[in-house]
Protein backbone atom coordinates (compact mmCIF):
# COMPACT_ATOMS: atom_id res chain seq x y z
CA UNK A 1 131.03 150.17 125.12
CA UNK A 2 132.78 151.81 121.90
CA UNK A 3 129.63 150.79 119.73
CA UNK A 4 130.24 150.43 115.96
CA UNK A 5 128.40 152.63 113.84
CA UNK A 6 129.96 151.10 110.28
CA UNK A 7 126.87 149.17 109.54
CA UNK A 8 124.36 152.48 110.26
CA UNK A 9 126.00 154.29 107.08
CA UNK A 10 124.57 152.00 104.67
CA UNK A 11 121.57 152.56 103.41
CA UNK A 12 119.14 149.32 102.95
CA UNK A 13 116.56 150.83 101.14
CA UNK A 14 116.60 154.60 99.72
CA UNK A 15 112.41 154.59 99.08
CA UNK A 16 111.76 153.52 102.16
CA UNK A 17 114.56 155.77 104.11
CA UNK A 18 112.31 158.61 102.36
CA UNK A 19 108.92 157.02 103.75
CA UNK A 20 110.82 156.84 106.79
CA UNK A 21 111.94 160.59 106.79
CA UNK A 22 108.41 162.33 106.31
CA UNK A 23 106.54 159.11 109.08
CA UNK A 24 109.52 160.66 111.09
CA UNK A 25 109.03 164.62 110.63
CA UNK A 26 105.31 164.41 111.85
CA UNK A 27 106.11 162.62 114.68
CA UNK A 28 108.78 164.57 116.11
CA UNK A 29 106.32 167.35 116.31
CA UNK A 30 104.12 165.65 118.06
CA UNK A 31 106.90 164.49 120.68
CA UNK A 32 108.18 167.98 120.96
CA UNK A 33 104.89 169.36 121.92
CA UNK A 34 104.33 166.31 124.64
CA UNK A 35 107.97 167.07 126.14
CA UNK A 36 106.84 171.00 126.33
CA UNK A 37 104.20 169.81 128.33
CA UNK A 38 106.00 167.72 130.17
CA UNK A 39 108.55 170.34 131.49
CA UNK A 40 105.52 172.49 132.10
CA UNK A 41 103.96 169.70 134.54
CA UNK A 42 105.89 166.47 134.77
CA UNK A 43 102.95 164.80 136.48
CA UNK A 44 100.46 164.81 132.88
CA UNK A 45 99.53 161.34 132.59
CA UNK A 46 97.69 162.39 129.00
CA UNK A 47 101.42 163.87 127.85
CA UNK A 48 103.47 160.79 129.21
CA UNK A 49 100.87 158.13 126.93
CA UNK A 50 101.14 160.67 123.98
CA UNK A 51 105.21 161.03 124.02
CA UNK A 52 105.31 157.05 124.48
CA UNK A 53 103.30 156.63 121.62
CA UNK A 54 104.53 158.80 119.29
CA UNK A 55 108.33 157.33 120.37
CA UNK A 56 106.52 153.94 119.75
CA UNK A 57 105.21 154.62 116.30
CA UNK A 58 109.20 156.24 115.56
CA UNK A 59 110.62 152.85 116.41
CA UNK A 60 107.82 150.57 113.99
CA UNK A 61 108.46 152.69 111.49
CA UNK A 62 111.94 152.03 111.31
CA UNK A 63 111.82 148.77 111.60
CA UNK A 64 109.32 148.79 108.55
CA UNK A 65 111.56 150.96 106.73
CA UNK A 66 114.38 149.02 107.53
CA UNK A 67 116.41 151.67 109.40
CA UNK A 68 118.47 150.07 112.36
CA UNK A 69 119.78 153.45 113.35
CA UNK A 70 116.15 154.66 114.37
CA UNK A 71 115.21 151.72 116.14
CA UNK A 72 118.16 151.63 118.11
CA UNK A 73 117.71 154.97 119.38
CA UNK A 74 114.63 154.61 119.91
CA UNK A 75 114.72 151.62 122.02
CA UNK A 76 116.12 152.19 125.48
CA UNK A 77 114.24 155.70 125.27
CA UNK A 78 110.70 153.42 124.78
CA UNK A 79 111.94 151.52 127.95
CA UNK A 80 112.17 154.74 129.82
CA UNK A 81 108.77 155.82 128.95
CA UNK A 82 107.41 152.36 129.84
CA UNK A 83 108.22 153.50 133.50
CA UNK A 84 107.52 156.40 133.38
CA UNK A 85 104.06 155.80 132.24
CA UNK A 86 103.78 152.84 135.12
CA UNK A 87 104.76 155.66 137.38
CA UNK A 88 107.72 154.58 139.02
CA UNK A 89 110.09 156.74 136.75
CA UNK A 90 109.43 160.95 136.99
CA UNK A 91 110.01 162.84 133.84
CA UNK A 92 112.73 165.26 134.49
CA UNK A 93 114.62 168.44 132.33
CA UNK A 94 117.55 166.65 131.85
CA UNK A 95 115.95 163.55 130.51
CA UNK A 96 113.71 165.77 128.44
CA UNK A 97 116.80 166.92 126.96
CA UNK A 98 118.12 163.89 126.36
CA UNK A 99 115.28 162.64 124.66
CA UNK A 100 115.31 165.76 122.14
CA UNK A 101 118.95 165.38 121.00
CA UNK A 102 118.74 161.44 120.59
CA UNK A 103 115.58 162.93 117.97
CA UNK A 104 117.42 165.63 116.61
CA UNK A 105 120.30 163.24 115.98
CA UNK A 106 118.05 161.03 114.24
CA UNK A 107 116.47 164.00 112.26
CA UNK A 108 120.15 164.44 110.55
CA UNK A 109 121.13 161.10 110.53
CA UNK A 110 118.37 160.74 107.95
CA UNK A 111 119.16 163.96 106.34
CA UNK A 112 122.91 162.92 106.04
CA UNK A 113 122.23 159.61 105.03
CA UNK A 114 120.22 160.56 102.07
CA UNK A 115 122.81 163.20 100.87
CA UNK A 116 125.33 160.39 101.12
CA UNK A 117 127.46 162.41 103.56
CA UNK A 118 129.10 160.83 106.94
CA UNK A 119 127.86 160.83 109.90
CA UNK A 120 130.96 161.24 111.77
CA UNK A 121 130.46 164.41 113.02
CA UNK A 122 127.32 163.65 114.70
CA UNK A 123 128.79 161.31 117.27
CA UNK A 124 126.18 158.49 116.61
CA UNK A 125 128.66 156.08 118.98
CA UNK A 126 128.89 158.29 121.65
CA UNK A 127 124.69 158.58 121.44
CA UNK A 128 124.04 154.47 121.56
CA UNK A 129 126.55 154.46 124.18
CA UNK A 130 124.79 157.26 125.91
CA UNK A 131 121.23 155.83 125.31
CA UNK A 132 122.01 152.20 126.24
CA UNK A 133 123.68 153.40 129.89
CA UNK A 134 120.43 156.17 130.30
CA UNK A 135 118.34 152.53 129.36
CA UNK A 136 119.74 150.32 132.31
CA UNK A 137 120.22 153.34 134.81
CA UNK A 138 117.73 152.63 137.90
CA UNK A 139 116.32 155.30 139.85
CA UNK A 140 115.61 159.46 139.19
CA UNK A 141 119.31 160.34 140.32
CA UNK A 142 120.91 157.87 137.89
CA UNK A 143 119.44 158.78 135.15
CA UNK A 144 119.44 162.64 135.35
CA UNK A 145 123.73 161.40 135.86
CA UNK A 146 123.56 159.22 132.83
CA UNK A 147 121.72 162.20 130.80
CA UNK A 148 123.84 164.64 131.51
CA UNK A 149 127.16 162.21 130.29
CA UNK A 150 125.27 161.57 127.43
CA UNK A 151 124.84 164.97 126.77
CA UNK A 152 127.90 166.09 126.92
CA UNK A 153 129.92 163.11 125.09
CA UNK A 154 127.62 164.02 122.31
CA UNK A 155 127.31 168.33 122.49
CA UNK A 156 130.66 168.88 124.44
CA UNK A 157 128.65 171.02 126.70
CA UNK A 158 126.99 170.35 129.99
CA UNK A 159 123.49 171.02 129.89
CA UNK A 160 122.09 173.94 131.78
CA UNK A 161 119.90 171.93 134.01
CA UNK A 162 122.97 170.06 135.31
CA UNK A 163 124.30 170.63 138.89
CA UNK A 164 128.14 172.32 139.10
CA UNK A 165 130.66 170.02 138.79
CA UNK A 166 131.72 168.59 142.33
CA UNK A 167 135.81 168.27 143.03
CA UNK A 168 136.67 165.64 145.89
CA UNK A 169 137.97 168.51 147.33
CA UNK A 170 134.84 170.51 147.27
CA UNK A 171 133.10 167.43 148.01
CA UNK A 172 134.61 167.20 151.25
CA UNK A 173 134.22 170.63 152.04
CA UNK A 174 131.17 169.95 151.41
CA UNK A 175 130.61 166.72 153.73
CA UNK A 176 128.52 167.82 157.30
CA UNK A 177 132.55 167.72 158.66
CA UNK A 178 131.16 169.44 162.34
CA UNK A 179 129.17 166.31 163.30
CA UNK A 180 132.45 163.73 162.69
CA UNK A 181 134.65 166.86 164.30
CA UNK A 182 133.04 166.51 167.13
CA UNK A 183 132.77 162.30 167.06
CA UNK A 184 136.68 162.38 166.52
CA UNK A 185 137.55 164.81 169.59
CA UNK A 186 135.71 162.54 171.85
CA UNK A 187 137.85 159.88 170.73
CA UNK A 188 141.12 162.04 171.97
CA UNK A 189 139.41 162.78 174.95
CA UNK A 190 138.95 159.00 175.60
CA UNK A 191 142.43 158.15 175.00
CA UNK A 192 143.46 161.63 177.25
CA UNK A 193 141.79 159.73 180.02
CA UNK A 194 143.52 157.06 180.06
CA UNK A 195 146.93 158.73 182.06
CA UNK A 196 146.22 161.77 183.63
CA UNK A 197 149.88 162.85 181.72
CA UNK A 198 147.31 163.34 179.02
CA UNK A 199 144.92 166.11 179.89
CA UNK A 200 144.59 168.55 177.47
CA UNK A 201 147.10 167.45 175.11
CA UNK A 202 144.69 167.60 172.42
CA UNK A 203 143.76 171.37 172.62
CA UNK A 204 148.12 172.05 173.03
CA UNK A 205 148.60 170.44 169.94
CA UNK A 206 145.80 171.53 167.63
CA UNK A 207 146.50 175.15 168.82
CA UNK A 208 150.53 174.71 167.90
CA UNK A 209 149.55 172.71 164.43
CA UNK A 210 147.37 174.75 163.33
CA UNK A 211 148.81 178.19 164.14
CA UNK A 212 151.97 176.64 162.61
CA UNK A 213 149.89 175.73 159.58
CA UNK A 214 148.44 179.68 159.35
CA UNK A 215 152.06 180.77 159.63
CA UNK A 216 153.27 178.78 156.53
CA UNK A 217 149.84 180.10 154.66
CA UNK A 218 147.72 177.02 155.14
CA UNK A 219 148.94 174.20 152.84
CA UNK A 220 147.26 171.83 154.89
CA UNK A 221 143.63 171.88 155.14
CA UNK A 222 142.60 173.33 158.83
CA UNK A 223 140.06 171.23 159.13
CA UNK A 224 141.66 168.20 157.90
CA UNK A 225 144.61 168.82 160.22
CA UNK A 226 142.47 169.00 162.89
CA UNK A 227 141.09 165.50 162.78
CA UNK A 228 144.50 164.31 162.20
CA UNK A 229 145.42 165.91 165.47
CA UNK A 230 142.43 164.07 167.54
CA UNK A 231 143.15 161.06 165.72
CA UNK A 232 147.18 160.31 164.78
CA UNK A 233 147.36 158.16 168.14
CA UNK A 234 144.15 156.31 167.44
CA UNK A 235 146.21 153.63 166.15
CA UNK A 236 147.45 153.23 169.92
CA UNK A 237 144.24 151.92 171.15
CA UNK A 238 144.16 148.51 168.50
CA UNK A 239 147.92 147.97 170.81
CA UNK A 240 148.05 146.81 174.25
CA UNK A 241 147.31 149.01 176.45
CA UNK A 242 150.67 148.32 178.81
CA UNK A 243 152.16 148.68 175.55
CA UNK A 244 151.28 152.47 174.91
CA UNK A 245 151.42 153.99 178.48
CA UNK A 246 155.14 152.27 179.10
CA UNK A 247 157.24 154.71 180.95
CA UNK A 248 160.56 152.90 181.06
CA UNK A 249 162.28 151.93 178.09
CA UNK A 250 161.04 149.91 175.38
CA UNK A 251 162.25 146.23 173.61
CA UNK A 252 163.29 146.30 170.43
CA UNK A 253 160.03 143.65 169.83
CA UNK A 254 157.63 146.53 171.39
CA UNK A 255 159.16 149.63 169.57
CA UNK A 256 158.20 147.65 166.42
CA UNK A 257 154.39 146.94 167.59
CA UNK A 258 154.47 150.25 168.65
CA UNK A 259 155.34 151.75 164.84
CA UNK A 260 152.45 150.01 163.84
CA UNK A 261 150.32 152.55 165.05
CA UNK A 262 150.26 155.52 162.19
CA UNK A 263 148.99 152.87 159.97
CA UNK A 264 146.12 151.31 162.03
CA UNK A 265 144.97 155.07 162.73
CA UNK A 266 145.09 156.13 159.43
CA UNK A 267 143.56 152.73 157.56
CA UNK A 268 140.65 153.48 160.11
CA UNK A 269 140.55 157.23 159.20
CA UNK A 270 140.62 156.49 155.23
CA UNK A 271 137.63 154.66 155.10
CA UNK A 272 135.57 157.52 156.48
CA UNK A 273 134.03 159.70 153.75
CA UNK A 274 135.89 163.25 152.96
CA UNK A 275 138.82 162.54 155.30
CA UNK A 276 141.20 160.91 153.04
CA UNK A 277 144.09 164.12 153.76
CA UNK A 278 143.58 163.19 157.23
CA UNK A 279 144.42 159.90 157.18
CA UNK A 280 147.49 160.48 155.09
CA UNK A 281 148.58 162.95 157.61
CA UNK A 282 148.38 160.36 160.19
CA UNK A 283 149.82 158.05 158.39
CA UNK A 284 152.84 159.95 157.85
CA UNK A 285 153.33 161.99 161.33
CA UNK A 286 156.46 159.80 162.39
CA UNK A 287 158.19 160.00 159.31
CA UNK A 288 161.03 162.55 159.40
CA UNK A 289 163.21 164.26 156.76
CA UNK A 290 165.93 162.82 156.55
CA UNK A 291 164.13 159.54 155.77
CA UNK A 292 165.11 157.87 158.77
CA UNK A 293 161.35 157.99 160.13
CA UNK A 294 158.46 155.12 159.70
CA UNK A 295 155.97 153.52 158.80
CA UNK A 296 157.16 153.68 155.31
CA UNK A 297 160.62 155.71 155.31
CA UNK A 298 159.81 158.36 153.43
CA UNK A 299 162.29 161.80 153.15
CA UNK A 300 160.85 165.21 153.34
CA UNK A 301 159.94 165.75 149.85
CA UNK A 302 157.32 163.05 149.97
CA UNK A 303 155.83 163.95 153.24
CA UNK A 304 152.91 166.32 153.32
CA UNK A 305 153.20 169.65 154.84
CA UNK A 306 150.46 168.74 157.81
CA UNK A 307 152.37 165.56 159.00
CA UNK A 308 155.58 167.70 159.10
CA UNK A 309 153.69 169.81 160.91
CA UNK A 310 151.76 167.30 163.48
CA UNK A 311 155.28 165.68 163.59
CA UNK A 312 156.65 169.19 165.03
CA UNK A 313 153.88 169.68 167.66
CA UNK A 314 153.67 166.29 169.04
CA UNK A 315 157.70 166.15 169.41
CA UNK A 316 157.26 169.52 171.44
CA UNK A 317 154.12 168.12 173.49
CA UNK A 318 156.04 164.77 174.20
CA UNK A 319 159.47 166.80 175.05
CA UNK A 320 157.49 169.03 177.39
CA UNK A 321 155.86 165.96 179.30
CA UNK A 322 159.26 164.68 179.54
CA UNK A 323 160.78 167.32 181.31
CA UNK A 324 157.60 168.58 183.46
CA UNK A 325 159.39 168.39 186.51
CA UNK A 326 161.30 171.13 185.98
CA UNK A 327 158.94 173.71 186.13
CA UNK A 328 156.28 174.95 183.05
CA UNK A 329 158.97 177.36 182.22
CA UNK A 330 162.13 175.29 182.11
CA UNK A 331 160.43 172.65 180.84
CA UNK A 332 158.89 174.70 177.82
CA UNK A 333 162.96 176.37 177.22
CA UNK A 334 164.21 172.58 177.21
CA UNK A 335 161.33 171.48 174.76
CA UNK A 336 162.23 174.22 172.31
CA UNK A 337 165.74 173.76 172.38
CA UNK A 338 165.31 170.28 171.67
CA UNK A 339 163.32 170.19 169.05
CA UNK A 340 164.90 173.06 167.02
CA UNK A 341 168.58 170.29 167.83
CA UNK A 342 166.80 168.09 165.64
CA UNK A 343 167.19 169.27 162.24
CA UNK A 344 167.40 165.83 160.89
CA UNK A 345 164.08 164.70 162.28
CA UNK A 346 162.15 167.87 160.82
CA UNK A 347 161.54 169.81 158.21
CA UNK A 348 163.46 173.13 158.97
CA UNK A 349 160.95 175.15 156.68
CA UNK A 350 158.70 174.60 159.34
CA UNK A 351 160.81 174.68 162.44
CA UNK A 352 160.88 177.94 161.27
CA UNK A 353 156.96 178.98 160.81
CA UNK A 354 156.83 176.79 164.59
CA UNK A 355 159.61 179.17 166.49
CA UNK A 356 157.48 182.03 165.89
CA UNK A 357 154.20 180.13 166.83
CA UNK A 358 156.10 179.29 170.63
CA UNK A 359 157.86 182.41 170.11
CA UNK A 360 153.93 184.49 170.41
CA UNK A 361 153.46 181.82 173.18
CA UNK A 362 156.12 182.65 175.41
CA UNK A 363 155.20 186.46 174.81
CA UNK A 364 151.75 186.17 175.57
């Protein structure tokens, strides 16, 4: 909003700035005292009329006295207590606080004013700003939000009564992640079911991606690489369904539709609240490191560690289906050797960290 303060640092009348000063000193006592009460029981209907009053009288004083700044403070505070005293707005600490700095701003506004100092250091634009977003915020939750920015654009500190800072991260760790877990395994198991090749390829590859991931010290998110594991081929089902479950070999027309899949999965997957590293894992489990991969092409740098990983463990799963015939053994001795050949394909940091994940397999 970036509001101007230029025209608040004029004076229009020094006598009745004064008058203005001592209407405004008696009042602020009385508003203090209605706050106190207020934090001490937010339901006082008695307090609520006396605060809105007293920030009533604040407000036609200035505008007697000529003082802009004061009604303009004033204002969108007035409108607040308007609900409040309709009851559809409840008083809270944080609005309580922003109530008393907006005063105590005004309180040296005056003081600086008359001394014919600046008012720069009190932040005055960050205050209107403040006070005009705390005006038109709707509902308990907004405003306590718009309090607490207006608070600290003016202080620099958070107020006490303000919840911790939330990262995305933490705000995803924080998301009920067990109940869409579960919603996103039954989705694998679905498209398990539909070859019998399929059973229990979901459990073989979260085991191998995310004991890879331990083994390289976790720079994936285990949880987040486990929904990428139910869902990377969720992208299949928006294909044909002949498509997908083709044995023989595919047209250069269906290898194309068939690319398209990391990018339906993951577009589905990034809509879904706190499962955005998911969906970019999904999105990027067919690229490889040399570049040569797809959707998008991208070389091993730009790829994050839990689509090199996914990338690994599916290869292996998808070799070891291939080559079932020749025994679990055999077939698990081919796999290996095959994907270890492929050095282009994957990253070899974590060819390595995988070797010793089949490596405890075999031994076990």
């Amino acid at each position: 909003m970036n509001t101007s303060i230029d025209r608040y640092n004029q004076i229009a009348d020094r006598e009745l700035l004064l008058e203005f000063r001592d209407s405004l000193t008696d009042q602020a006592a009385a508003l203090e005292r209605q706050v106190a009460n207020l934090r001490r029981d937010s339901n006082d209907r008695d307090s609520i009329a006396a605060l809105f009053r007293a920030l009533h009288t604040i407000k036609g004083d200035a505008a007697i006295c000529r003082f802009e700044l004061g009604v303009r403070i004033a204002h969108p505070i007035e409108g607040l207590l308007v609900q409040m005293r309709e009851g559809t707005l409840h008083f809270s600490p944080l609005l309580a606080e922003a109530v008393l700095l907006a005063l105590d701003r005004l309180e040296l506004a005056v003081e600086v004013l008359l001394a014919g100092r600046s008012m720069d250091s009190l932040r005055i634009g960050a205050l209107l700003d403040g006070l005009d977003r705390l005006g038109n915020s709707a509902g308990s939750a907004a405003i306590d939000n718009s309090a607490v920015s207006l608070i600290e654009a003016v202080t620099g500190f958070r107020p006490a009564a303000a919840p911790a800072k939330v990262t995305p991260k933490e705000a995803s760790r924080g998301h009920d992640r067990s109940a869409d877990l579960r919603f996103f395994k039954s989705l694998a198991l679905l498209f398990e079911n539909r070859s019998p090749l399929y059973k229990g390829r979901s459990g073989r590859l979260l085991r191998l991606a995310l004991d890879t991931n331990a083994r390289g010290g976790k720079p994936a998110d285990p949880v987040q690489l486990e929904a990428a594991v139910y869902l990377h081929d969720v992208g299949m089902m928006f294909l044909p369904e002949p498509l997908w479950l083709k044995a023989g070999e595919l047209s250069d027309d269906e290898r194309t539709r068939l690319r398209e899949h990391p990018k339906y999965g993951a577009g589905l997957v990034e809509r879904m609240e706190g499962w955005q590293e998911a969906a970019t894992i999904i999105a990027q489990h067919h690229e490889m490191a040399d570049g040569g991969g797809y959707p998008a092409g991208l070389k091993e740098n730009q790829i994050v560690p839990g689509a090199m990983i996914l990338a690994i463990a599916d290869a292996f799963e998808a070799v070891t289906l291939k080559h079932n015939e020749r025994g679990e053994g055999r077939s698990l001795v081919r796999a290996i050797a095959e994907v270890n050949a492929s050095d282009k394909q994957f990253s070899t940091h974590w060819i390595g960290h995988f070797n010793q994940v089949i490596r405890g397999v075999v031994e076990g």
